[in-house]
N, C-alpha and C. Protein backbone atom coordinates (compact mmCIF):
# COMPACT_ATOMS: atom_id res chain seq x y z
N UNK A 1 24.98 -13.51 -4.86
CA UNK A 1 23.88 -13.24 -5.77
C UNK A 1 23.28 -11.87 -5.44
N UNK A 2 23.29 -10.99 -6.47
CA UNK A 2 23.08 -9.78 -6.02
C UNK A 2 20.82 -9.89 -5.91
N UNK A 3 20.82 -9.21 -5.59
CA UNK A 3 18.71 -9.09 -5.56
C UNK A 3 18.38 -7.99 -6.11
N UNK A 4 17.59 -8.03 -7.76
CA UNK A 4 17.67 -6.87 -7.94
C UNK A 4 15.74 -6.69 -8.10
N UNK A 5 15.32 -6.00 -7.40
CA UNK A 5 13.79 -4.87 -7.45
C UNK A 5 13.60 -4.18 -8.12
N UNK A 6 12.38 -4.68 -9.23
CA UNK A 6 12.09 -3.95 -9.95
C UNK A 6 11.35 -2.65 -10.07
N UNK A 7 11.52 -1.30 -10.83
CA UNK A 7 11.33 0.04 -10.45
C UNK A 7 9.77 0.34 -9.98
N UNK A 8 8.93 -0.85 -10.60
CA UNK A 8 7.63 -0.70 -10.47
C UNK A 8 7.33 -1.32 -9.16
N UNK A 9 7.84 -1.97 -8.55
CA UNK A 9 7.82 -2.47 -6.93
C UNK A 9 8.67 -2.10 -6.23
N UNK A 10 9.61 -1.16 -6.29
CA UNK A 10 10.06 0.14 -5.41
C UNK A 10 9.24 0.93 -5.54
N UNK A 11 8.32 1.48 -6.22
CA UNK A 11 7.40 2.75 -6.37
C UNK A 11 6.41 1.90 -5.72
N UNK A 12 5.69 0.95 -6.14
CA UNK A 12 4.34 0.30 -5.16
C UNK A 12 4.64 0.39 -3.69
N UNK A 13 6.17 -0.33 -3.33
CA UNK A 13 6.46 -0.17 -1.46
C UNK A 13 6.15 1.42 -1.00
N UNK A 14 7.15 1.98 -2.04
CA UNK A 14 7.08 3.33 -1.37
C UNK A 14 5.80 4.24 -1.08
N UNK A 15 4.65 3.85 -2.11
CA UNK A 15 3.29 4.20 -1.98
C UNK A 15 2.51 3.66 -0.89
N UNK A 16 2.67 2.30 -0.78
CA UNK A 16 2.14 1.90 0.35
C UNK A 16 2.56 2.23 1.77
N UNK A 17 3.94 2.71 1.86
CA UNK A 17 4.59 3.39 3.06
C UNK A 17 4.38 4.23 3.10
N UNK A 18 4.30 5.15 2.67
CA UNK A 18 4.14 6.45 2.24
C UNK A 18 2.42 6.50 2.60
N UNK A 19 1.16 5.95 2.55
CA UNK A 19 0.42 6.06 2.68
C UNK A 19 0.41 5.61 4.01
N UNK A 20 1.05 4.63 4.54
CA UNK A 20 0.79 4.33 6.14
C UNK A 20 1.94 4.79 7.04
N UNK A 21 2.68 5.40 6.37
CA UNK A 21 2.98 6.64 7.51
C UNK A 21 2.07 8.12 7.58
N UNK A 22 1.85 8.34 6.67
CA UNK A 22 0.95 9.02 6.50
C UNK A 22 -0.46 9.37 7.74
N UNK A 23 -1.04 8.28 7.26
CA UNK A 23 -2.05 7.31 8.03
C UNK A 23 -1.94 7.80 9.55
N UNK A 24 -0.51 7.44 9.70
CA UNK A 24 -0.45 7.14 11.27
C UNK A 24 -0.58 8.32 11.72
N UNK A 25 0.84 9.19 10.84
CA UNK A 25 0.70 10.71 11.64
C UNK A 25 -1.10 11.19 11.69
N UNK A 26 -1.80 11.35 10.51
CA UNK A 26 -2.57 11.98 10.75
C UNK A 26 -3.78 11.47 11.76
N UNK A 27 -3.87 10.38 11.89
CA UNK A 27 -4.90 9.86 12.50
C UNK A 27 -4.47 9.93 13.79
N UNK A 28 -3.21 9.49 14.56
CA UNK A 28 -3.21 9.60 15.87
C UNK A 28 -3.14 11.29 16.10
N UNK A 29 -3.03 12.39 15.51
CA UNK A 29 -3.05 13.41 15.49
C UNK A 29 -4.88 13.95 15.48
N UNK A 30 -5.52 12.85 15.10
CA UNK A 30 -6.83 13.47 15.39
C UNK A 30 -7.41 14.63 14.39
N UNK A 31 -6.40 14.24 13.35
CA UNK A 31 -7.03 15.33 11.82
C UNK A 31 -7.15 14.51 10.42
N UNK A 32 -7.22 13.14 10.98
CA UNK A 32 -7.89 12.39 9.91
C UNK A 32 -8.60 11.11 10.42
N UNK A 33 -9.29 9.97 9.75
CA UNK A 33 -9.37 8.54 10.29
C UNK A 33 -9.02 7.85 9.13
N UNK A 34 -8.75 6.55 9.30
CA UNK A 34 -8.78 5.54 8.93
C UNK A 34 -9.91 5.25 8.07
N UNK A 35 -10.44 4.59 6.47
CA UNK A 35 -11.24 4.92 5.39
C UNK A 35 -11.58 3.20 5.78
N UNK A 36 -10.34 2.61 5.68
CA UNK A 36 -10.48 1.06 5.23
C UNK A 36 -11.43 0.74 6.74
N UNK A 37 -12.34 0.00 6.77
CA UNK A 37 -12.95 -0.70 8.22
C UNK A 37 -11.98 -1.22 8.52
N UNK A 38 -11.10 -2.54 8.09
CA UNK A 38 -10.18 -3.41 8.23
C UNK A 38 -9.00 -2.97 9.25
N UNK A 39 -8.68 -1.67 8.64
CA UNK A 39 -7.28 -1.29 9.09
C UNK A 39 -7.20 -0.53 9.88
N UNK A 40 -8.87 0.69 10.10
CA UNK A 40 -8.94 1.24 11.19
C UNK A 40 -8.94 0.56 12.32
N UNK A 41 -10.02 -0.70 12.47
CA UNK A 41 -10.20 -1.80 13.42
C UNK A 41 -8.43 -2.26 13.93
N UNK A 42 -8.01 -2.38 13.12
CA UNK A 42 -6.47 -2.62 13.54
C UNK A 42 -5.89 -1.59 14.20
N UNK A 43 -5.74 -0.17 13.23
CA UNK A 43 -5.66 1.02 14.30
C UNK A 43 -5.80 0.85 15.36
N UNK A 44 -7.12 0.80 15.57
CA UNK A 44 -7.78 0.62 17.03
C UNK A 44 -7.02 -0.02 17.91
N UNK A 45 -6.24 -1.26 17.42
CA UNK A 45 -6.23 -2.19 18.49
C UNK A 45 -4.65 -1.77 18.98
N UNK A 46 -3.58 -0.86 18.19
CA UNK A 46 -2.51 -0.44 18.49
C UNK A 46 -2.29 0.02 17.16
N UNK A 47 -0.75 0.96 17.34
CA UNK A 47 -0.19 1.07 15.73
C UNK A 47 0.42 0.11 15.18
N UNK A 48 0.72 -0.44 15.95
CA UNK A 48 1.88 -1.70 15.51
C UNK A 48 0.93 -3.48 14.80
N UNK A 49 -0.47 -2.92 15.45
CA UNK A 49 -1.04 -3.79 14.85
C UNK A 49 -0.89 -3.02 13.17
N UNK A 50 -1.75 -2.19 13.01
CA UNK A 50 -1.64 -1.27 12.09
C UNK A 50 -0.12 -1.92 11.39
N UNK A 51 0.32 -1.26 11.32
CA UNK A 51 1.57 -1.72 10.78
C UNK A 51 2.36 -3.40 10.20
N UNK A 52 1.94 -3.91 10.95
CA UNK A 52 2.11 -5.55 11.01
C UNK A 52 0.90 -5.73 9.64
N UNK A 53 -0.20 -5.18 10.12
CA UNK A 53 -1.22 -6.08 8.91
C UNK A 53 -1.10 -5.18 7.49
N UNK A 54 -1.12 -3.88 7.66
CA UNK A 54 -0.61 -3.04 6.57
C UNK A 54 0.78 -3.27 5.31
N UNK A 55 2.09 -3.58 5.88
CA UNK A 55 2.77 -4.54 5.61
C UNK A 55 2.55 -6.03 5.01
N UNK A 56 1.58 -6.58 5.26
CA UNK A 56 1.58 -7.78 5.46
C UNK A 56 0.41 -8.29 4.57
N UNK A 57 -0.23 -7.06 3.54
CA UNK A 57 -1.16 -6.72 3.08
C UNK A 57 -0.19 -6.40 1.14
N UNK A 58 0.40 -6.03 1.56
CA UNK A 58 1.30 -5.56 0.05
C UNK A 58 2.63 -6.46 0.07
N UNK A 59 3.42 -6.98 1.03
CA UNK A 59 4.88 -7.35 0.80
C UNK A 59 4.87 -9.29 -0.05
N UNK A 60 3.52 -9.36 0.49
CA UNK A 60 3.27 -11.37 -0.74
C UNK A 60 3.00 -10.78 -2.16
N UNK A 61 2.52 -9.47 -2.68
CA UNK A 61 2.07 -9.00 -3.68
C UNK A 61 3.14 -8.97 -4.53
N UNK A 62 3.83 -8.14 -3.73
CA UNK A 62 5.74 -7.53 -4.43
C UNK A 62 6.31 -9.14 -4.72
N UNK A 63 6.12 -9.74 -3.31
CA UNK A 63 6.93 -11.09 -3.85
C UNK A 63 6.45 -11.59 -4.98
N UNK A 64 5.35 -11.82 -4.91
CA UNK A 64 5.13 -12.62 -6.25
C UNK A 64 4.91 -12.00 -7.41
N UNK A 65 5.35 -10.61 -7.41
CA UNK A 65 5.76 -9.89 -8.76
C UNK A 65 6.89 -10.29 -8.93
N UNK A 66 7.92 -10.01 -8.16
CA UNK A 66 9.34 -10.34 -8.27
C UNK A 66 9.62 -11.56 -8.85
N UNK A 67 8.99 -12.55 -8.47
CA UNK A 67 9.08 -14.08 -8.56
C UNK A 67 8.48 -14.43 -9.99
N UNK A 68 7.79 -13.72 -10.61
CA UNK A 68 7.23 -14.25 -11.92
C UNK A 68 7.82 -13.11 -12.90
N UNK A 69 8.50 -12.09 -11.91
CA UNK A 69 9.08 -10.97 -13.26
C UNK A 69 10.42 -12.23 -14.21
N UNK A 70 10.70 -13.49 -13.02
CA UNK A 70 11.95 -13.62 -13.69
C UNK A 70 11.40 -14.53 -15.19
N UNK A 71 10.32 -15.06 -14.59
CA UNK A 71 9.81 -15.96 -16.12
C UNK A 71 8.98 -15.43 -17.27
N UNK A 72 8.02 -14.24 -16.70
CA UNK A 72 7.78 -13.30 -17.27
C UNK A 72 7.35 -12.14 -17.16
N UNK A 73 7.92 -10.98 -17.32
CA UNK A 73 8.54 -10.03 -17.05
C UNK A 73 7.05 -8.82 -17.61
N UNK A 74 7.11 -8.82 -18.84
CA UNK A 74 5.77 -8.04 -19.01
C UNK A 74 4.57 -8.32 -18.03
N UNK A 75 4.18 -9.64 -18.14
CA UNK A 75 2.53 -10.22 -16.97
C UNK A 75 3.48 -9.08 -15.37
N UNK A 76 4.59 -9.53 -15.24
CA UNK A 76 4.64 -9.01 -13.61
C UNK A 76 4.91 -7.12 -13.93
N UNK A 77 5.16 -6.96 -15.16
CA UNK A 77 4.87 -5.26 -14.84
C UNK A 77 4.01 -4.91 -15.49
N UNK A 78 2.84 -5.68 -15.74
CA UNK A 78 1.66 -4.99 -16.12
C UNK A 78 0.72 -4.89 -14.44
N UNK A 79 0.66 -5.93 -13.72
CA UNK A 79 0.09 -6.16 -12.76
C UNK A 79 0.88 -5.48 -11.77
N UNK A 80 2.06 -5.17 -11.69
CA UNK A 80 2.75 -4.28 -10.22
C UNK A 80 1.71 -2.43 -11.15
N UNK A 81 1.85 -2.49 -12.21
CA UNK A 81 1.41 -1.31 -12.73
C UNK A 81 0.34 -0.72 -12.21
N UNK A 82 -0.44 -2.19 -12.18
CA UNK A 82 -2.18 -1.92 -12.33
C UNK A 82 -2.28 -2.10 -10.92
N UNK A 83 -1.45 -2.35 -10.05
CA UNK A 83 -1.95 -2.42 -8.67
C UNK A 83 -1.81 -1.09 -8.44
N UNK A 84 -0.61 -0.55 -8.52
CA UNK A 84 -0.12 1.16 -8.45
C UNK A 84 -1.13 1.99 -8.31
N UNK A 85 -1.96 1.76 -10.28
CA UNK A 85 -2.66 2.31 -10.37
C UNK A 85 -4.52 2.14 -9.61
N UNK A 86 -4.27 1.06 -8.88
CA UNK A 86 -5.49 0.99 -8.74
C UNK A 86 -5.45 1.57 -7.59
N UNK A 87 -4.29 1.16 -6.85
CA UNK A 87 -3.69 2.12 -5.34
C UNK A 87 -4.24 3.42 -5.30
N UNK A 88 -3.24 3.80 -6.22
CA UNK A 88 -3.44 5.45 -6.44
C UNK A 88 -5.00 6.00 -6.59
N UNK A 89 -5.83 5.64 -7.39
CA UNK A 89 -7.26 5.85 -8.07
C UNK A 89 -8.24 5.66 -6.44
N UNK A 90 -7.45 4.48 -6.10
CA UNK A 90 -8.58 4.47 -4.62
C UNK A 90 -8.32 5.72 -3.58
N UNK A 91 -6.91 5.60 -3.32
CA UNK A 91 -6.69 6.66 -2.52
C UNK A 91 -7.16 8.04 -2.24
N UNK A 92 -7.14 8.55 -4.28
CA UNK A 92 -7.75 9.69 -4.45
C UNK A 92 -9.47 9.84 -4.04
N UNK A 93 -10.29 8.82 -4.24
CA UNK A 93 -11.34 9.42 -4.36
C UNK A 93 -12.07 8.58 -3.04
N UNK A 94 -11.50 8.39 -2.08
CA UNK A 94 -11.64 8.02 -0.59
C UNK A 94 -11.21 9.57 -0.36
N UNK A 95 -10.10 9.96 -0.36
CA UNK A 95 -9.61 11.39 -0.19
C UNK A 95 -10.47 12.31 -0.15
N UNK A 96 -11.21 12.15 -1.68
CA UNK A 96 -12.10 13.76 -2.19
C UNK A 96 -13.09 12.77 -1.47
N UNK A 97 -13.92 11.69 -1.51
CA UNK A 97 -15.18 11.73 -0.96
C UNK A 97 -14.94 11.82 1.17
N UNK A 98 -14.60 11.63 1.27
CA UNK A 98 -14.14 12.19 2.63
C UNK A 98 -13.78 13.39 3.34
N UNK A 99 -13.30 14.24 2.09
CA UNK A 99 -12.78 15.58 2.59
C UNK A 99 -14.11 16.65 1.64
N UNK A 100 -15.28 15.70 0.80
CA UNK A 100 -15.91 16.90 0.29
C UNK A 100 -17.09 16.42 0.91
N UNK A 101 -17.28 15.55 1.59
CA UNK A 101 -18.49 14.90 1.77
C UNK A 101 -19.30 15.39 3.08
């Protein structure tokens, strides 16, 4: 049985990786912090915590897009969409209010 992932939850993983690698470089580098309380607190406690809860935070999301894309397919790519986008929208303006503030 082949497993096939849909394009809108390959782009959500990759955003969310992409933001916590990110994350890591810059923060253990000491030219950024951590925005979320949650995840800095994890920071804190190692990267690998970091990582474990970061992960573990988006990968039930994907599943259960995947899992309802098969019965219905629009509801699961409107919602992988709108997570994207809500991803994205937060990111940015944690970004600018942090870096103009």
């Amino acid at each position: 049985m082949k497993l096939r992932v849909s394009t809108e939850s390959l782009i959500l993983i990759a955003i969310c990786l992409a933001d916590m690698l990110a994350t890591l470089f810059f923060v253990m580098r000491g030219v950024a912090v951590e925005q979320n309380p949650l995840m800095a607190a994890c920071l804190r406690r190692s990267p690998l915590v970091f990582v474990v809860v970061k992960v573990a935070s988006f990968v039930p999301f994907v599943v259960a897009v995947e899992y309802y894309r098969r019965t219905n397919a629009s509801f699961a790519r409107l919602a992988c969409r709108s997570a994207i986008a809500l991803y994205l929208v937060t990111f940015v303006v944690l970004t600018v209010h942090t870096n103009l503030a």
